[in-house]
C-alpha atoms as a PDB file:
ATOM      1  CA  UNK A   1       6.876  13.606  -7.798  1.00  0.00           C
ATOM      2  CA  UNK A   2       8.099  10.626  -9.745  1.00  0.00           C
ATOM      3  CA  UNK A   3       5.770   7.896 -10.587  1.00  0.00           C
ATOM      4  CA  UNK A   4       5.407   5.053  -8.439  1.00  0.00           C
ATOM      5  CA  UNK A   5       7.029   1.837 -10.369  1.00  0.00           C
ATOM      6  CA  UNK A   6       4.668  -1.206 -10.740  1.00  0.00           C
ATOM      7  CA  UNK A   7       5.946  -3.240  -7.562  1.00  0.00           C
ATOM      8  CA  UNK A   8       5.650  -0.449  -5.509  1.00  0.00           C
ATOM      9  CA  UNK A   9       2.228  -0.001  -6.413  1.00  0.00           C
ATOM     10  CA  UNK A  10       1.180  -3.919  -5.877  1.00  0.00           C
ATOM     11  CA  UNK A  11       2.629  -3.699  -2.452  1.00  0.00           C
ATOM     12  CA  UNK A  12       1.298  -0.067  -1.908  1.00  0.00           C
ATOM     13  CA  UNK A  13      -1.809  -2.055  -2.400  1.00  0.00           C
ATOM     14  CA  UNK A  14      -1.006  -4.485  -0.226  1.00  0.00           C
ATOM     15  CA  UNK A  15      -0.630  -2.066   2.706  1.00  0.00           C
ATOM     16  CA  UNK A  16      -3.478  -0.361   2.191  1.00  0.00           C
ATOM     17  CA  UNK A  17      -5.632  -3.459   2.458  1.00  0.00           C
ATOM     18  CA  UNK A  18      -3.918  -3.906   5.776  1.00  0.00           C
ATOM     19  CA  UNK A  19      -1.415  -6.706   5.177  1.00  0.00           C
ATOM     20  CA  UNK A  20       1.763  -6.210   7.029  1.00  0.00           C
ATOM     21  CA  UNK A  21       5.336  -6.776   5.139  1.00  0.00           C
ATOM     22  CA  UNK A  22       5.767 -10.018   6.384  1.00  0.00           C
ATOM     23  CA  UNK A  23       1.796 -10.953   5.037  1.00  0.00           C
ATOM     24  CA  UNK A  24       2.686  -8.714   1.714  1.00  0.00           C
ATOM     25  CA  UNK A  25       6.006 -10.749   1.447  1.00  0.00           C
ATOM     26  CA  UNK A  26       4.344 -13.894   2.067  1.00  0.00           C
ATOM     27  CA  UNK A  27       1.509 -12.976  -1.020  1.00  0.00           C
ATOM     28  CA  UNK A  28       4.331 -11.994  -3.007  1.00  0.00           C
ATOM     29  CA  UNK A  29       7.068 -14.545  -2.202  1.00  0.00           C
ATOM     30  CA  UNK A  30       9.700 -12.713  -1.129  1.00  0.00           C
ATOM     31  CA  UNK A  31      11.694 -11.227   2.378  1.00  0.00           C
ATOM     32  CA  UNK A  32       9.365  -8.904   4.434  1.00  0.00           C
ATOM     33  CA  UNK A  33      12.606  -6.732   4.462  1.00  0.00           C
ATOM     34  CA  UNK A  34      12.316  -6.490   0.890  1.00  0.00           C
ATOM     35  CA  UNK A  35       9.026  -4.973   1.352  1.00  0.00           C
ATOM     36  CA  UNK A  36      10.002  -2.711   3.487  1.00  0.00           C
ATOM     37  CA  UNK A  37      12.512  -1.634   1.116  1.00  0.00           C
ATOM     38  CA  UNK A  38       9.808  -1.014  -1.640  1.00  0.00           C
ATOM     39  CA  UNK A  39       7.254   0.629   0.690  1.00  0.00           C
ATOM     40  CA  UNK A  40      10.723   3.066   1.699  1.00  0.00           C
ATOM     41  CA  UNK A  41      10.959   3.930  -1.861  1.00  0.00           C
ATOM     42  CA  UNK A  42       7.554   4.678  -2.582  1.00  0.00           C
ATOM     43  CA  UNK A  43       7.020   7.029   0.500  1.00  0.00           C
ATOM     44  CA  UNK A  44      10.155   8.646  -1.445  1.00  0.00           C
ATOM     45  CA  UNK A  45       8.384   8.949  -4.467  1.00  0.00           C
ATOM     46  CA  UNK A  46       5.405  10.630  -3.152  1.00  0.00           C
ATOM     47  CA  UNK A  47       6.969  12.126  -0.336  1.00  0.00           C
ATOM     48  CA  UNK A  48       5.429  10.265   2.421  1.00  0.00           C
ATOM     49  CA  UNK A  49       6.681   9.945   5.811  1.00  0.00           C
ATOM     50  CA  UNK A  50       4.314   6.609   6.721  1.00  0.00           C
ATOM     51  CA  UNK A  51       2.012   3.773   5.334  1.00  0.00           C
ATOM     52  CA  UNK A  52      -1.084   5.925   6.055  1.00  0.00           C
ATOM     53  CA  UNK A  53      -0.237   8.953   4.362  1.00  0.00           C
ATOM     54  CA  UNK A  54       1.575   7.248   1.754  1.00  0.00           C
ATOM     55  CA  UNK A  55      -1.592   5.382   0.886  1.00  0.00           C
ATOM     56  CA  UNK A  56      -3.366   8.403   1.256  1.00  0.00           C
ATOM     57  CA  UNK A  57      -1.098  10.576  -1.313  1.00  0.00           C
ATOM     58  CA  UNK A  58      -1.724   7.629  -3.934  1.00  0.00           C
ATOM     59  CA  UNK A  59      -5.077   7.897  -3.848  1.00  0.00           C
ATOM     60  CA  UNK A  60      -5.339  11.632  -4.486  1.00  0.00           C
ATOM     61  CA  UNK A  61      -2.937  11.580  -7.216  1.00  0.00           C
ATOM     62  CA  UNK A  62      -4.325   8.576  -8.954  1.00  0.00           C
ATOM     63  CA  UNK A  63      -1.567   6.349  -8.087  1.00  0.00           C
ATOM     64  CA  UNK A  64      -4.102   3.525  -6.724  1.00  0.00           C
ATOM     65  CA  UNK A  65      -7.502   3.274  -6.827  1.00  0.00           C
ATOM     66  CA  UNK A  66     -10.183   3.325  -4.308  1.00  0.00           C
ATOM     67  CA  UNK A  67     -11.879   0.308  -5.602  1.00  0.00           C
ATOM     68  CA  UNK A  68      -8.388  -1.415  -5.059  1.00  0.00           C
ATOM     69  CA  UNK A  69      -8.904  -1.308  -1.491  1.00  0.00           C
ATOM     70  CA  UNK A  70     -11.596  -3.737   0.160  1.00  0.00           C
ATOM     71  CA  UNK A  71     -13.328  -3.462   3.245  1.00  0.00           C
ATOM     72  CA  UNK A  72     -13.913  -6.969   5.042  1.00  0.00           C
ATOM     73  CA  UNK A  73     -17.500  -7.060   5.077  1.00  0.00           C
ATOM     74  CA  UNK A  74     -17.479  -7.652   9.067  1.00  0.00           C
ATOM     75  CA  UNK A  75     -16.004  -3.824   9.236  1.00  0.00           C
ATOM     76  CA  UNK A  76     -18.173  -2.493   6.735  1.00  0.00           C
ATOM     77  CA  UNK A  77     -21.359  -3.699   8.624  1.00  0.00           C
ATOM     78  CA  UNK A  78     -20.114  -2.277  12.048  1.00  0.00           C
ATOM     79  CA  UNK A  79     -19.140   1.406  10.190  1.00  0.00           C
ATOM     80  CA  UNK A  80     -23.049   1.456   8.560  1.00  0.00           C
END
């Protein structure tokens, strides 16, 4: 497994905290297809099929961190 580059990871990122590509390409000023295009070559990299696992191999392999990903505290106080 290749390393994921830098963009990949920011928008990686961006998925995981639940943004879709068209909120990840507005944050990032670019096309949502373009995002879709980087999340495509990341679940490459890591050999993902979708977001979910995608986000799910970065995390075990160190790609992103847990702390990148934030829980809105509305969610957080309906899960405790």
């Amino acid at each position: 497994m290749r390393s994921l580059t830098a963009r990949q990871r920011e928008v990686l990122v961006l998925a995981a905290n639940g943004n879709s590509n068209r909120q990840a390409a507005a944050h990032l000023g670019v096309t949502p297809h373009s995002i879709a295009e980087i999340l495509t070559a990341a679940y490459r990299r890591l050999g993902a099929t979708d977001r979910a696992q995608a986000v799910a191999i970065a995390l075990a392999v160190g790609e992103i961190g847990i702390h990148q990903i934030h829980i809105p505290d509305q969610q957080r106080e309906a899960a405790a």
